[in-house]
C-alpha atoms as a PDB file:
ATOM      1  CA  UNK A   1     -14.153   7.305  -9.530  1.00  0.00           C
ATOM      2  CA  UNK A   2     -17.118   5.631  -7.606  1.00  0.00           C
ATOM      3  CA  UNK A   3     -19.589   7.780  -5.858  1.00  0.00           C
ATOM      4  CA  UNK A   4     -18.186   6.832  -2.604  1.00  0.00           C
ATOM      5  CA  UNK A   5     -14.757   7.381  -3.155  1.00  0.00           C
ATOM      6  CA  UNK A   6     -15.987  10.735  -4.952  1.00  0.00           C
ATOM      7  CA  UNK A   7     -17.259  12.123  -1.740  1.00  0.00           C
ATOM      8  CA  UNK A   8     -14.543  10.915   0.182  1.00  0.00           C
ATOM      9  CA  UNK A   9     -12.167  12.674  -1.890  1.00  0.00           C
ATOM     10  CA  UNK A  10     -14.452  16.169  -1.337  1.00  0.00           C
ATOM     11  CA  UNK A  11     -14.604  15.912   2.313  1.00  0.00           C
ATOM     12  CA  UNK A  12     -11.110  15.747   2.204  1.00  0.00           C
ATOM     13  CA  UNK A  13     -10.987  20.020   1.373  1.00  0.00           C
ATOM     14  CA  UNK A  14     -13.172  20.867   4.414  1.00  0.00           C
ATOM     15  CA  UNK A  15     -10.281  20.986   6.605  1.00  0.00           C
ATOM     16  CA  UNK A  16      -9.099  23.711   3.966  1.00  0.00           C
ATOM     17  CA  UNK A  17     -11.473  25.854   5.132  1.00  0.00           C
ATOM     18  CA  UNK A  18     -11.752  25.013   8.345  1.00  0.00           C
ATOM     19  CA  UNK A  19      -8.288  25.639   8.863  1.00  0.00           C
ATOM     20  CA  UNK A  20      -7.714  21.975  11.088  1.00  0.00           C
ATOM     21  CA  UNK A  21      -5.090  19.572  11.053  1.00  0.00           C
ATOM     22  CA  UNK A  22      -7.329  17.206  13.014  1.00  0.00           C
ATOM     23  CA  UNK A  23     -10.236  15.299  10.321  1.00  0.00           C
ATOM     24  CA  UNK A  24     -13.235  15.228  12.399  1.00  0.00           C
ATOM     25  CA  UNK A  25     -15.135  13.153   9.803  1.00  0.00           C
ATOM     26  CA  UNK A  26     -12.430  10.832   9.944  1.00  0.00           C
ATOM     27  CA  UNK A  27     -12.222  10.327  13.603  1.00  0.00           C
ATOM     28  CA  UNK A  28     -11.702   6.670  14.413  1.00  0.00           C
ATOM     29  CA  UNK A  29     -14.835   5.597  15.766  1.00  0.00           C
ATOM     30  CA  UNK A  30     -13.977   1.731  15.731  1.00  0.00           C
ATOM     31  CA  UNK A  31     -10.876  -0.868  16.008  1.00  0.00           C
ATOM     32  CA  UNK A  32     -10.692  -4.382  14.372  1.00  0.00           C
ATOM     33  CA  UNK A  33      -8.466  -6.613  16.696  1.00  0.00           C
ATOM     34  CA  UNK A  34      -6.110  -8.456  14.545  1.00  0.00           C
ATOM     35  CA  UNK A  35      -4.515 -11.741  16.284  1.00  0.00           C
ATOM     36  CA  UNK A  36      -2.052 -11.562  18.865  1.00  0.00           C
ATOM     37  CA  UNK A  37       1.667 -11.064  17.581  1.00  0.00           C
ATOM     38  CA  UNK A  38      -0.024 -10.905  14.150  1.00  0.00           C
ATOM     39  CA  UNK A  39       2.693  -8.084  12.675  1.00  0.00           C
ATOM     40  CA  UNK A  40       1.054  -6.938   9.966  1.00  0.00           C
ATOM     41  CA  UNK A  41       2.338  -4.090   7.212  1.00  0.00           C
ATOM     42  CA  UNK A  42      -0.317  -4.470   4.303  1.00  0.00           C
ATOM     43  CA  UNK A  43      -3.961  -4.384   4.089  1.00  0.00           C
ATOM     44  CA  UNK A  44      -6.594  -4.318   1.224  1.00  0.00           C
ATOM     45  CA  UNK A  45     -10.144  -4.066   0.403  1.00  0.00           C
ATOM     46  CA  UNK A  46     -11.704  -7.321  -1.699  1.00  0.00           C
ATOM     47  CA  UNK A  47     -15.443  -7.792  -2.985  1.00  0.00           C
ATOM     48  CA  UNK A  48     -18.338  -6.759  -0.723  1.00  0.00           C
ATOM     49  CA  UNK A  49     -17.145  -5.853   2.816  1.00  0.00           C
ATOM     50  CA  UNK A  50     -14.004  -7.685   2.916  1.00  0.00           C
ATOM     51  CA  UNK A  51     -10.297  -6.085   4.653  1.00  0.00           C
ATOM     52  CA  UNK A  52      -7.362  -8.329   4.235  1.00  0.00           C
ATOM     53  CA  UNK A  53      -4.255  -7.994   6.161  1.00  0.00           C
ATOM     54  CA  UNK A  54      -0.839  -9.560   5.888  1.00  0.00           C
ATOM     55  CA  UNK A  55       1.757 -10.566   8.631  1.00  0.00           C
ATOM     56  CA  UNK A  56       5.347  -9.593   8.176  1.00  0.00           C
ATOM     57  CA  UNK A  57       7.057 -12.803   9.587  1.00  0.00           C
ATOM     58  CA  UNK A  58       5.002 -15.511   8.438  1.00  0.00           C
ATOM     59  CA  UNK A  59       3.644 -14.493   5.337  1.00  0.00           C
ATOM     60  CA  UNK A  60      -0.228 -15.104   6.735  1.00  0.00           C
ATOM     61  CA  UNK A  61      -3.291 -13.037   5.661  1.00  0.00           C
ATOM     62  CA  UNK A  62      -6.396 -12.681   7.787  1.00  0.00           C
ATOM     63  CA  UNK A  63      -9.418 -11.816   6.171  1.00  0.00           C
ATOM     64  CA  UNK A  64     -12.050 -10.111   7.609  1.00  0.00           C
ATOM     65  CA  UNK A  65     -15.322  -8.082   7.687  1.00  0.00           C
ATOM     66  CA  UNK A  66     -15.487  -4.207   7.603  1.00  0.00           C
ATOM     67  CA  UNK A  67     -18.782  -3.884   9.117  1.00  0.00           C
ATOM     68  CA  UNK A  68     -18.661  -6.679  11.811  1.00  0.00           C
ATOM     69  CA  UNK A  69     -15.006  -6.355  12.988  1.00  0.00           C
ATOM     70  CA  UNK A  70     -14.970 -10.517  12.357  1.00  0.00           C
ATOM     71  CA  UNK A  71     -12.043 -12.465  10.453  1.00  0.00           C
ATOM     72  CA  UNK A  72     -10.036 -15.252  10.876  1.00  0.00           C
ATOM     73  CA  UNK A  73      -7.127 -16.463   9.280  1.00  0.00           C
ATOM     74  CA  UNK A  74      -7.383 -17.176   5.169  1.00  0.00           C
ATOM     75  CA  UNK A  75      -4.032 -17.910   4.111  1.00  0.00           C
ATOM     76  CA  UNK A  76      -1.728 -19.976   6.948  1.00  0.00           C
ATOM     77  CA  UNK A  77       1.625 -18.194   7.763  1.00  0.00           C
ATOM     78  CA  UNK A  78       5.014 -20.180   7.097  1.00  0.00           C
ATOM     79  CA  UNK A  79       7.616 -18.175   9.093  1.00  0.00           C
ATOM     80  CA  UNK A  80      10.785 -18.464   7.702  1.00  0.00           C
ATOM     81  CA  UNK A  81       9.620 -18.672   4.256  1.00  0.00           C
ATOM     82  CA  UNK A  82       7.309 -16.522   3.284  1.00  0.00           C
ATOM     83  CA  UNK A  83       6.690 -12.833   3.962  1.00  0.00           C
ATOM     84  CA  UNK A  84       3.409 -10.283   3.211  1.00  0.00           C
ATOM     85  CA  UNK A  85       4.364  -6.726   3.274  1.00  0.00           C
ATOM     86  CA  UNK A  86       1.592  -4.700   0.643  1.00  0.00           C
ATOM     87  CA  UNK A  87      -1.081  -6.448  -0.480  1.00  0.00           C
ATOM     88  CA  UNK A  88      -4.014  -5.581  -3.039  1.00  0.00           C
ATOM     89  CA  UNK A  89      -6.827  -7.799  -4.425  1.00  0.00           C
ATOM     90  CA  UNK A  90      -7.896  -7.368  -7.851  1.00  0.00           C
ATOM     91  CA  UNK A  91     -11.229  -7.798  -9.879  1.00  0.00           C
ATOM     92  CA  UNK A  92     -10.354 -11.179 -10.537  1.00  0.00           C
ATOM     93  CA  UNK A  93     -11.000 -11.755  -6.681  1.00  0.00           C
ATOM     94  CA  UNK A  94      -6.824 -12.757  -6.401  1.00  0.00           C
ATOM     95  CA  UNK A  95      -4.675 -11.323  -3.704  1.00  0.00           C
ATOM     96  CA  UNK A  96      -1.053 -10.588  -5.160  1.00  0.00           C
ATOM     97  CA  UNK A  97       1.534 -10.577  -1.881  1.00  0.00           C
ATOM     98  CA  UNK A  98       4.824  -7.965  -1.859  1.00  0.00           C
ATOM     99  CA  UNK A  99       7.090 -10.705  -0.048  1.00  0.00           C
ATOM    100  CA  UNK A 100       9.136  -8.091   1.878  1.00  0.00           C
ATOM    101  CA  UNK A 101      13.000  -9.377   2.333  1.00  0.00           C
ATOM    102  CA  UNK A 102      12.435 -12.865   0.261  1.00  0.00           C
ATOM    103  CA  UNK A 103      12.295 -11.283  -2.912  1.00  0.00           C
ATOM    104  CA  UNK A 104       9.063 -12.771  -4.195  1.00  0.00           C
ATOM    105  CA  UNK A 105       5.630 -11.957  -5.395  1.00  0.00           C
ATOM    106  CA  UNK A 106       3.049 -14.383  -3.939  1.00  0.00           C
ATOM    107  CA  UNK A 107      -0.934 -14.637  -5.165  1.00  0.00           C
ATOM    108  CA  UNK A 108      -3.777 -16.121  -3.691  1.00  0.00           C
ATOM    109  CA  UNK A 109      -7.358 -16.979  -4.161  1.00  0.00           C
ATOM    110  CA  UNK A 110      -8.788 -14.082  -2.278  1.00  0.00           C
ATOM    111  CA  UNK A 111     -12.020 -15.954  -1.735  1.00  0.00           C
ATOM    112  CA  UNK A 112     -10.233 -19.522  -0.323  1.00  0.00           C
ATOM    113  CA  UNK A 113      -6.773 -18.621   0.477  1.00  0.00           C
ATOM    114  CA  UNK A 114      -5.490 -21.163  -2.140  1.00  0.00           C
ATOM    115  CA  UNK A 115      -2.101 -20.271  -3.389  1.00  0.00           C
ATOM    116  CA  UNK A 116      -1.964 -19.436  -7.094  1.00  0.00           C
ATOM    117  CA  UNK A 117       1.791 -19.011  -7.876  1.00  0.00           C
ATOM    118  CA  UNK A 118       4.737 -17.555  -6.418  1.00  0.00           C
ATOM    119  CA  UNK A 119       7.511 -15.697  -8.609  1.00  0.00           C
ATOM    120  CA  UNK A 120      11.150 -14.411  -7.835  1.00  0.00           C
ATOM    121  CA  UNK A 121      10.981 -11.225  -8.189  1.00  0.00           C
ATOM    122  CA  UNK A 122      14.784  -9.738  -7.455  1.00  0.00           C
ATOM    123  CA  UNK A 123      17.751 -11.885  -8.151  1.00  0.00           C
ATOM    124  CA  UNK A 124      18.523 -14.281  -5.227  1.00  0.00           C
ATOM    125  CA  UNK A 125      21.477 -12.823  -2.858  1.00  0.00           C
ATOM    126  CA  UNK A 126      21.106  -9.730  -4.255  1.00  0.00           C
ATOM    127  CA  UNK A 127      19.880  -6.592  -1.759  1.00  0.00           C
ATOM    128  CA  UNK A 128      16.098  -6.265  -1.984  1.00  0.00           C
ATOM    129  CA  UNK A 129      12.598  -5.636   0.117  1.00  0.00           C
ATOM    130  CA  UNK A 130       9.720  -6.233  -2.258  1.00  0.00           C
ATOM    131  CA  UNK A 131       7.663  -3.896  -0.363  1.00  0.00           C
ATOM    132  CA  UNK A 132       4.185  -3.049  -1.998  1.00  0.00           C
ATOM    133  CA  UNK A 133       2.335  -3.937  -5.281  1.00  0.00           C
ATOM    134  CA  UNK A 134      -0.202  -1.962  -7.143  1.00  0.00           C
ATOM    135  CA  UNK A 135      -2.533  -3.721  -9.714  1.00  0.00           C
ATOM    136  CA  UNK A 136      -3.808  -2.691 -13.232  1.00  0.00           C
ATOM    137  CA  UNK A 137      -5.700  -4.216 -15.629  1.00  0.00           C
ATOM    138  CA  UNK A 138      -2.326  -5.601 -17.576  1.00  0.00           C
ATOM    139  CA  UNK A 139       0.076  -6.252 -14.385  1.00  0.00           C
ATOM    140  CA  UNK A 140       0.661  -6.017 -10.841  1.00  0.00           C
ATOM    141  CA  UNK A 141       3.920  -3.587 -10.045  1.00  0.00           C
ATOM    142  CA  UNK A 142       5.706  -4.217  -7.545  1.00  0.00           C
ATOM    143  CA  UNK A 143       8.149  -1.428  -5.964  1.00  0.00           C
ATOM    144  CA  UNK A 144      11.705  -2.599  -4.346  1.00  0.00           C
ATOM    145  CA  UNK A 145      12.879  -0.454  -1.128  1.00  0.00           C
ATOM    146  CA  UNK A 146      16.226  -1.631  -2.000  1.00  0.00           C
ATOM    147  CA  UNK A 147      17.011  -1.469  -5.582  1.00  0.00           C
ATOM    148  CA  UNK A 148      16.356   1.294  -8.606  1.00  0.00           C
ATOM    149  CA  UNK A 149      13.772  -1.089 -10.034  1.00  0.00           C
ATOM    150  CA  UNK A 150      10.055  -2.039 -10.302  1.00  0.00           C
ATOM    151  CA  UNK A 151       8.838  -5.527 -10.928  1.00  0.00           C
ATOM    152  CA  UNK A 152       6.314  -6.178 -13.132  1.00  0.00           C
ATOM    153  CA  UNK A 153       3.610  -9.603 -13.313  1.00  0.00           C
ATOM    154  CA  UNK A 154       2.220  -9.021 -16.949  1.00  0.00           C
ATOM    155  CA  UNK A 155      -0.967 -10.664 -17.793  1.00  0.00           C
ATOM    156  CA  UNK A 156      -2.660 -12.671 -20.443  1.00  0.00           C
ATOM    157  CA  UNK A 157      -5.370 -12.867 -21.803  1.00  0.00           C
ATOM    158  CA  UNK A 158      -8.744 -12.769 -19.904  1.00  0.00           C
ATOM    159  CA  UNK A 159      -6.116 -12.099 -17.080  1.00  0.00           C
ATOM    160  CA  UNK A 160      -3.799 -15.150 -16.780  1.00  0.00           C
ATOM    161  CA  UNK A 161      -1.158 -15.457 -14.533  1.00  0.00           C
ATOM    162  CA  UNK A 162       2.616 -15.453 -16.071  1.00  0.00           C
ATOM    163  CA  UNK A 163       5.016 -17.772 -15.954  1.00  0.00           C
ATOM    164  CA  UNK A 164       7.945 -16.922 -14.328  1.00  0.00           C
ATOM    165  CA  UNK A 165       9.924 -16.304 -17.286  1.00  0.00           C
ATOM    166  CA  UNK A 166       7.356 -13.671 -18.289  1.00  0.00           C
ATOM    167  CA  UNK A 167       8.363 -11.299 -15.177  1.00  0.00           C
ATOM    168  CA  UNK A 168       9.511  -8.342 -16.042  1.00  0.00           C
ATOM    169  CA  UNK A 169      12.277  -5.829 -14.077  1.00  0.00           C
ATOM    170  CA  UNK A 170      11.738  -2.163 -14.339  1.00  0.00           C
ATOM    171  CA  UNK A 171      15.615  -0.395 -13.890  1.00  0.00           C
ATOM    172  CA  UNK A 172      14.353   3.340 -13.136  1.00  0.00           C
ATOM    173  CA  UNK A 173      15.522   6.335 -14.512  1.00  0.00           C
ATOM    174  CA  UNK A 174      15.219   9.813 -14.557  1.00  0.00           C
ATOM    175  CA  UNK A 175      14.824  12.263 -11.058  1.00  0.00           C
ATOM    176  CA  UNK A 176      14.722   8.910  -8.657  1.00  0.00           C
ATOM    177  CA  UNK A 177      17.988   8.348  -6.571  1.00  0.00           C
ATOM    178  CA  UNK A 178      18.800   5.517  -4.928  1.00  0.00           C
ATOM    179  CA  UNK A 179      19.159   6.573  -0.641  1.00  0.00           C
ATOM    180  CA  UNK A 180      21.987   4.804   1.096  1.00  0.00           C
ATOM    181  CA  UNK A 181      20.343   4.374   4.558  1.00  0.00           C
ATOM    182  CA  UNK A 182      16.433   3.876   4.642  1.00  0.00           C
ATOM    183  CA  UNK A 183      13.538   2.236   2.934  1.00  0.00           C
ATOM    184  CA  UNK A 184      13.762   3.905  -1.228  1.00  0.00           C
ATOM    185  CA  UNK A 185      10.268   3.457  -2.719  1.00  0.00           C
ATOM    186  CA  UNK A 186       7.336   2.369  -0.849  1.00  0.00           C
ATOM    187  CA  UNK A 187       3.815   2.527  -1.130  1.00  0.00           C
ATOM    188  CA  UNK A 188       2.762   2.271  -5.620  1.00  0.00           C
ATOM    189  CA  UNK A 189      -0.531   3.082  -6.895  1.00  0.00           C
ATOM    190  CA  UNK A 190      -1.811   3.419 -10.597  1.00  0.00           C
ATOM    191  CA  UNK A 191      -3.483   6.674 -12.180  1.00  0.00           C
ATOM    192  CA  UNK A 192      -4.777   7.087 -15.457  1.00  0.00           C
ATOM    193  CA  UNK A 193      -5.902   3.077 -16.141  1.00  0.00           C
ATOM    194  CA  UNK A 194      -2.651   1.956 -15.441  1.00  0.00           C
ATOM    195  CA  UNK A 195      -0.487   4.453 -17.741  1.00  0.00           C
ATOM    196  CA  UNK A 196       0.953   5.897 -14.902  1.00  0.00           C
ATOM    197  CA  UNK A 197       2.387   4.860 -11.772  1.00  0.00           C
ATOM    198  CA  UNK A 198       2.702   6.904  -8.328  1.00  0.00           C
ATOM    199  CA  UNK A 199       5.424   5.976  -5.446  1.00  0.00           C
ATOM    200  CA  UNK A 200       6.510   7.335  -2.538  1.00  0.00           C
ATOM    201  CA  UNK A 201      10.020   7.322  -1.496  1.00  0.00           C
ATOM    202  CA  UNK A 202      10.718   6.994   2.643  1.00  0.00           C
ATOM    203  CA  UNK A 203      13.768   8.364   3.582  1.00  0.00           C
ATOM    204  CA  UNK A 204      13.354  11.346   1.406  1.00  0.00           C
ATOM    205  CA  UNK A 205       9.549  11.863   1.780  1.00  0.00           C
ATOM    206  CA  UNK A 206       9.808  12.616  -2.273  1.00  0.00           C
ATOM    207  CA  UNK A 207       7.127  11.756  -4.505  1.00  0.00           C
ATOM    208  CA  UNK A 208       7.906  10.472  -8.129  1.00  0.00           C
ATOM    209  CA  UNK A 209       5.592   9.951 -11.121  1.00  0.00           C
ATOM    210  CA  UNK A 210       6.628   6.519 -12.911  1.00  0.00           C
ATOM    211  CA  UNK A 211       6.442   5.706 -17.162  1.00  0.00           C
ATOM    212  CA  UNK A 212       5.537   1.909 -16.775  1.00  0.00           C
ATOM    213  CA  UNK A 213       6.831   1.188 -20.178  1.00  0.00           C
ATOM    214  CA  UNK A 214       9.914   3.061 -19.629  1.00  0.00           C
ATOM    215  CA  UNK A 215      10.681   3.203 -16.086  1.00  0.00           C
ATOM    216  CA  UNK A 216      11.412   7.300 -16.702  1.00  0.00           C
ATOM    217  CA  UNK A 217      10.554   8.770 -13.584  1.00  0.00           C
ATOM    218  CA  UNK A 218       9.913  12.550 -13.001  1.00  0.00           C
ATOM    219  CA  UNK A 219       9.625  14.034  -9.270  1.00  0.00           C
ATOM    220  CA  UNK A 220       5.894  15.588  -8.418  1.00  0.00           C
ATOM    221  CA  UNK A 221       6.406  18.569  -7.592  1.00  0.00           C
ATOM    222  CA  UNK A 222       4.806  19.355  -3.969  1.00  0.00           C
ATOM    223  CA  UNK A 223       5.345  23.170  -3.499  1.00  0.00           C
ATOM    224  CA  UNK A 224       8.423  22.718  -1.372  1.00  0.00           C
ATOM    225  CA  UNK A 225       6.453  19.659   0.915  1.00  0.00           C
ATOM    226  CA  UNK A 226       8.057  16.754   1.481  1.00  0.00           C
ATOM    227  CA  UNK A 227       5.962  13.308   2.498  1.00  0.00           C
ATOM    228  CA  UNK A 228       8.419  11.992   5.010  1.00  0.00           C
ATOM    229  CA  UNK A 229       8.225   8.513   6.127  1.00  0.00           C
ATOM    230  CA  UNK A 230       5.861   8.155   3.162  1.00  0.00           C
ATOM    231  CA  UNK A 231       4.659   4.498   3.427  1.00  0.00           C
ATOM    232  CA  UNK A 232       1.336   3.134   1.888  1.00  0.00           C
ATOM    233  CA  UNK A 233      -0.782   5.188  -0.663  1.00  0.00           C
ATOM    234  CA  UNK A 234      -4.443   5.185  -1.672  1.00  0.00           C
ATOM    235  CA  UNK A 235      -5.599   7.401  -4.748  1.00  0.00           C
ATOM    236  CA  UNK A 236      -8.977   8.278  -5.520  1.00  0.00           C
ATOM    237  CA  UNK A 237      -9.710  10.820  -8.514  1.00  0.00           C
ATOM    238  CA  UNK A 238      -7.009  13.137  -7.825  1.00  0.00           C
ATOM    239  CA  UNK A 239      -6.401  13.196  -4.369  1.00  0.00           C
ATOM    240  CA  UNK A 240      -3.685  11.015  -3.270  1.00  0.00           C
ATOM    241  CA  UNK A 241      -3.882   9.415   0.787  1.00  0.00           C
ATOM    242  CA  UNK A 242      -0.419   9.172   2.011  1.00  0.00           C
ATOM    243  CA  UNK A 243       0.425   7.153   5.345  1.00  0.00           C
ATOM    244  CA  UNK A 244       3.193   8.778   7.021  1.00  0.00           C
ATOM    245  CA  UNK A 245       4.010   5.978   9.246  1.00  0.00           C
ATOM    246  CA  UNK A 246       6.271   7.393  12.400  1.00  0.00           C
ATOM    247  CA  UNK A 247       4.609  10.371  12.089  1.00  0.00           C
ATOM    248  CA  UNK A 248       1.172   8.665  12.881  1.00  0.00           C
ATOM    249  CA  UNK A 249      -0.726  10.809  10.120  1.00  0.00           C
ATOM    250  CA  UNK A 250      -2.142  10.580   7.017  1.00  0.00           C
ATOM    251  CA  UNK A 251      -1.030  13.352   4.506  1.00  0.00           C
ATOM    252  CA  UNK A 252      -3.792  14.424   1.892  1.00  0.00           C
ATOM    253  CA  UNK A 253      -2.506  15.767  -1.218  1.00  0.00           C
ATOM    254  CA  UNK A 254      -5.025  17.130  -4.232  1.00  0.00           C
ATOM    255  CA  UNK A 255      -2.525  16.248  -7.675  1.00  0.00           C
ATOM    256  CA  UNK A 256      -2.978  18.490 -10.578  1.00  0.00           C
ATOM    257  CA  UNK A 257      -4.519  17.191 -13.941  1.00  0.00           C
ATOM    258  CA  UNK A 258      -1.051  16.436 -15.235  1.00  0.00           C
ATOM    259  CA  UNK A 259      -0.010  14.613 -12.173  1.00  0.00           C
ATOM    260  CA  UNK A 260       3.323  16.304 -12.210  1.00  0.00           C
ATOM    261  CA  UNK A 261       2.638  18.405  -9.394  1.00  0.00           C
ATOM    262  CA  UNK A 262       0.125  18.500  -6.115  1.00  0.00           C
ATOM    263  CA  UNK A 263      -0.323  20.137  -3.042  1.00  0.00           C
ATOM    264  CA  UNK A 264      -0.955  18.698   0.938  1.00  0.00           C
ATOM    265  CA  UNK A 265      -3.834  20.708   1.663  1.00  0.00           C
ATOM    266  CA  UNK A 266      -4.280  18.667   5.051  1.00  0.00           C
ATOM    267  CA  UNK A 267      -3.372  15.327   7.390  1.00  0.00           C
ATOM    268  CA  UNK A 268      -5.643  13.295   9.497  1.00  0.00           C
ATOM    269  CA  UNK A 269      -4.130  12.332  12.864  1.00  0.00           C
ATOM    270  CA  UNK A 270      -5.851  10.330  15.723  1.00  0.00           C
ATOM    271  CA  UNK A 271      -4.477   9.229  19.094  1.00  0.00           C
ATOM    272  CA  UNK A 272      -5.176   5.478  18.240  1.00  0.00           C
ATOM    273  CA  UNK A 273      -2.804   5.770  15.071  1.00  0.00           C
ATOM    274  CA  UNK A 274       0.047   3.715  16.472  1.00  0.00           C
ATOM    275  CA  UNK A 275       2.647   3.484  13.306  1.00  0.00           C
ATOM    276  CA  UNK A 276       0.250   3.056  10.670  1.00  0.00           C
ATOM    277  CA  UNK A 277       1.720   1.466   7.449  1.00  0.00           C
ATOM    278  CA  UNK A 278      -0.531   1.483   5.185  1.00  0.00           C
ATOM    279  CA  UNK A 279      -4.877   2.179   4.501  1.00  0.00           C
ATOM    280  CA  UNK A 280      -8.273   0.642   2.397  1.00  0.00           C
ATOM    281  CA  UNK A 281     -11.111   2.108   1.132  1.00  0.00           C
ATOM    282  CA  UNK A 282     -14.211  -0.422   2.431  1.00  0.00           C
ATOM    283  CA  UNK A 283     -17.621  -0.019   3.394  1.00  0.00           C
ATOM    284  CA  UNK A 284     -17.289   4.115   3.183  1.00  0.00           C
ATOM    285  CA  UNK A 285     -14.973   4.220   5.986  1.00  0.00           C
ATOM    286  CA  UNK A 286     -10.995   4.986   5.643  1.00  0.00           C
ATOM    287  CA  UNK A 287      -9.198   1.957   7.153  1.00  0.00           C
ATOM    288  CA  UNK A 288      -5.856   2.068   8.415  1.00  0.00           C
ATOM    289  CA  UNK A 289      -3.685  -0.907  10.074  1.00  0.00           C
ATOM    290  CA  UNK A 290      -1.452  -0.175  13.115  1.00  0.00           C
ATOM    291  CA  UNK A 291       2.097  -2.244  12.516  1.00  0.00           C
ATOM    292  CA  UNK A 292       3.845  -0.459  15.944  1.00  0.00           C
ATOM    293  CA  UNK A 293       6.910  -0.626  14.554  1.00  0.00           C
ATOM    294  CA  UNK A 294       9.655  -0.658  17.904  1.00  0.00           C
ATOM    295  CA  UNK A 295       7.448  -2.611  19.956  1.00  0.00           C
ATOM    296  CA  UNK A 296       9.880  -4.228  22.592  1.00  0.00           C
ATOM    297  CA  UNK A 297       8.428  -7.545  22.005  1.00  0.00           C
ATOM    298  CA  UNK A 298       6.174  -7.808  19.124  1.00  0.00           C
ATOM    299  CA  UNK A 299       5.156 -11.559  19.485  1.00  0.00           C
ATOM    300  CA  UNK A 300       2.887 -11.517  21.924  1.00  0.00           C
ATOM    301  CA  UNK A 301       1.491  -7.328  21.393  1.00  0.00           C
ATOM    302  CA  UNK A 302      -2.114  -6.763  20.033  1.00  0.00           C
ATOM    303  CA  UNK A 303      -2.105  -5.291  16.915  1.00  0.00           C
ATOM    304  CA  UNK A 304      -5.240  -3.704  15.430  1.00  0.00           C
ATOM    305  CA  UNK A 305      -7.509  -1.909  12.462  1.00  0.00           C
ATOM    306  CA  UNK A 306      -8.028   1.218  12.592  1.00  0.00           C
ATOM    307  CA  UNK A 307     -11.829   2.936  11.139  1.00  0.00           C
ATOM    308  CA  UNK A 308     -10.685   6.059  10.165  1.00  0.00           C
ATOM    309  CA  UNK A 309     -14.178   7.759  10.168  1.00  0.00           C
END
C-alpha cells in the first residue's frame, strides 16, 4: 500500500476513539460539476491527477482533473447502445467499462478516449446488469447484479487484450444466494495481488470473499453488521471503503489478515452526499460521485463530484 493510501487508511480509526459518526478529516471541502443530465454511476482514478466518470444512458466518460475541478468529455456517449456503470483504469493507462443492462464489457484508451474492444459479457436475452469491474494484473472481473456469475477478461502477455472467445464466466458457489428483488453483487475489488476477490451484495448488505479460480465464495463475517445498499468499494491495505448509496454514507470496515472476517469501526456522512454510488482515491483526497438516484427528471439535473476531505 502507497504512503498515501497508508495514512488514509489510519485516519480512518480516529473516529474510533473519538467516538463520531461524522469524519471531520473527510469533510467535503470541494464539488466537481459534472455536465448537465450527465447520470453518472462509476468513477476512477487514472495516472497523475486524473477522475473519470461514466454516464448511465449513453455510455460517455468525462475525464477530468482532481486538483482543478476541469474535464470535458473523453469518450462520446451513444444512448441506446452503450452503457458505463463501474469503471477502473489500469496501469496500462486503459479504462475497462461495466456496460450496466447491455451485457458488455467496453475498454478505452484512458489517455484519448479511443475504443479498444468491446466483449459480450452475459448471454444475449438472458437477465443481466454488468455492474462494476475490478482489475488485476491477469484480468478485469466483472460482477453481474443479475446472475450467480462473474465475468472474467483474461490477459496475455505483456497485457493483451482477449478475444472474445477468451472471456471467461465465473458460475458462483458456496454462501452467495441469488436475491429475487434487488441489485445481487455490486461493487468488486481485488486483495492479495489478485488471488482474492471482495463484493458486496445490495439487497442483503452481505459481504462475500470470492476464489477467482473457483468461483467458491465464503461470506465475511461482519460481527452481526450488515452493509446495506452496499454499492461501490475501494480497498486500501486492509480497510475496505464501502458506499452505501441510499443511505448517503460511506461504511469503513478494518478486514482481518485472513479476510474472512472485519469489523465497521465507522461511516463518513456529509450533507452534500446525494446517493453516492461509488468513490476514487486521487490527489490524497477521497472522491465520491453523486448519481441522485429518484430524481424526478434526471435529464436536465446537475450532477456532481464530491471531495471527500
Amino acid at each position: 500500500m502507497g504512503k498515501p493510501l497508508a495514512v488514509l487508511a489510519y485516519l480512518c480509526l480516529i473516529p474510533i476513539v473519538a467516538g463520531s459518526t461524522r469524519f471531520g478529516p473527510f469533510a467535503p471541502q470541494l464539488d466537481i460539476p459534472l455536465p448537465d443530465g450527465w447520470q453518472p454511476e462509476g468513477i476512477a482514478a487514472g495516472r497523475g491527477t486524473s477522475l473519470y466518470v461514466g454516464s448511465i444512458p449513453t455510455g460517455a466518460v468525462w475525464k477530468g482533473d482532481a486538483r482543478t475541478g476541469s474535464g470535458d468529455v473523453l469518450v462520446p456517449g451513444q444512448p441506446g447502445v452503450r452503457s458505463a456503470i463501474g469503471i477502473k483504469v489500469d496501469r496500462r493507462d486503459r479504462l475497462f467499462v461495466a456496460g450496466g443492462a447491455t451485457g458488455k464489457a467496453f475498454v478505452y484508451d484512458a489517455a484519448t478516449g479511443a475504443d479498444l474492444a468491446s466483449y459480450q459479457l452475459a448471454i444475449p436475452g438472458v437477465a443481466t446488469f454488468v455492474n462494476d469491474v475490478a482489475v488485476t494484473h491477469k484480468a478485469a472481473w466483472f460482477t453481474d447484479s443479475s446472475a450467480a456469475r462473474l465475468y472474467a477478461l483474461p490477459f496475455g502477455r505483456h497485457g493483451r487484450l482477449p478475444s472474445q472467445g477468451q472471456v471467461r464466466t465465473l458460475p458462483l458457489t458456496g454462501d452467495f444466494e441469488l436475491g429475487t428483488t434487488g441489485p445481487n453483487l455490486n461493487g468488486i475489488v481485488a486483495a492479495r495481488d489478485g488471488r482474492v476477490l471482495l463484493s458486496v451484495q445490495t439487497n442483503t448488505g452481505k459481504l462475500f470473499r470470492i476464489n477467482p479460480r473457483t468461483g467458491v465464495t465464503r461470506e465475511v463475517d461482519l460481527g452481526g453488521a450488515t452493509l446495506a445498499n452496499g454499492d461501490g468499494l475501494l480497498l486500501a491495505g486492509r480497510v475496505l471503503f464501502v458506499v452505501q448509496n441510499q443511505l448517503n454514507r460511506i461504511a469503513v470496515v478494518v478486514l482481518s489478515r485472513s479476510l474472512d472476517s472485519g469489523r465497521v469501526v465507522t461511516t463518513i456522512t456529509d450533507p452534500d452526499f446525494d446517493v453516492p454510488t461509488t468513490i476514487a482515491f486521487q490527489a490524497g483526497h477521497l472522491y465520491a460521485v453523486n448519481a441522485r438516484f429518484g430524481t424526478t427528471d434526471p435529464q436536465p439535473a446537475h450532477y456532481e463530484i464530491v471531495r471527500v476531505g
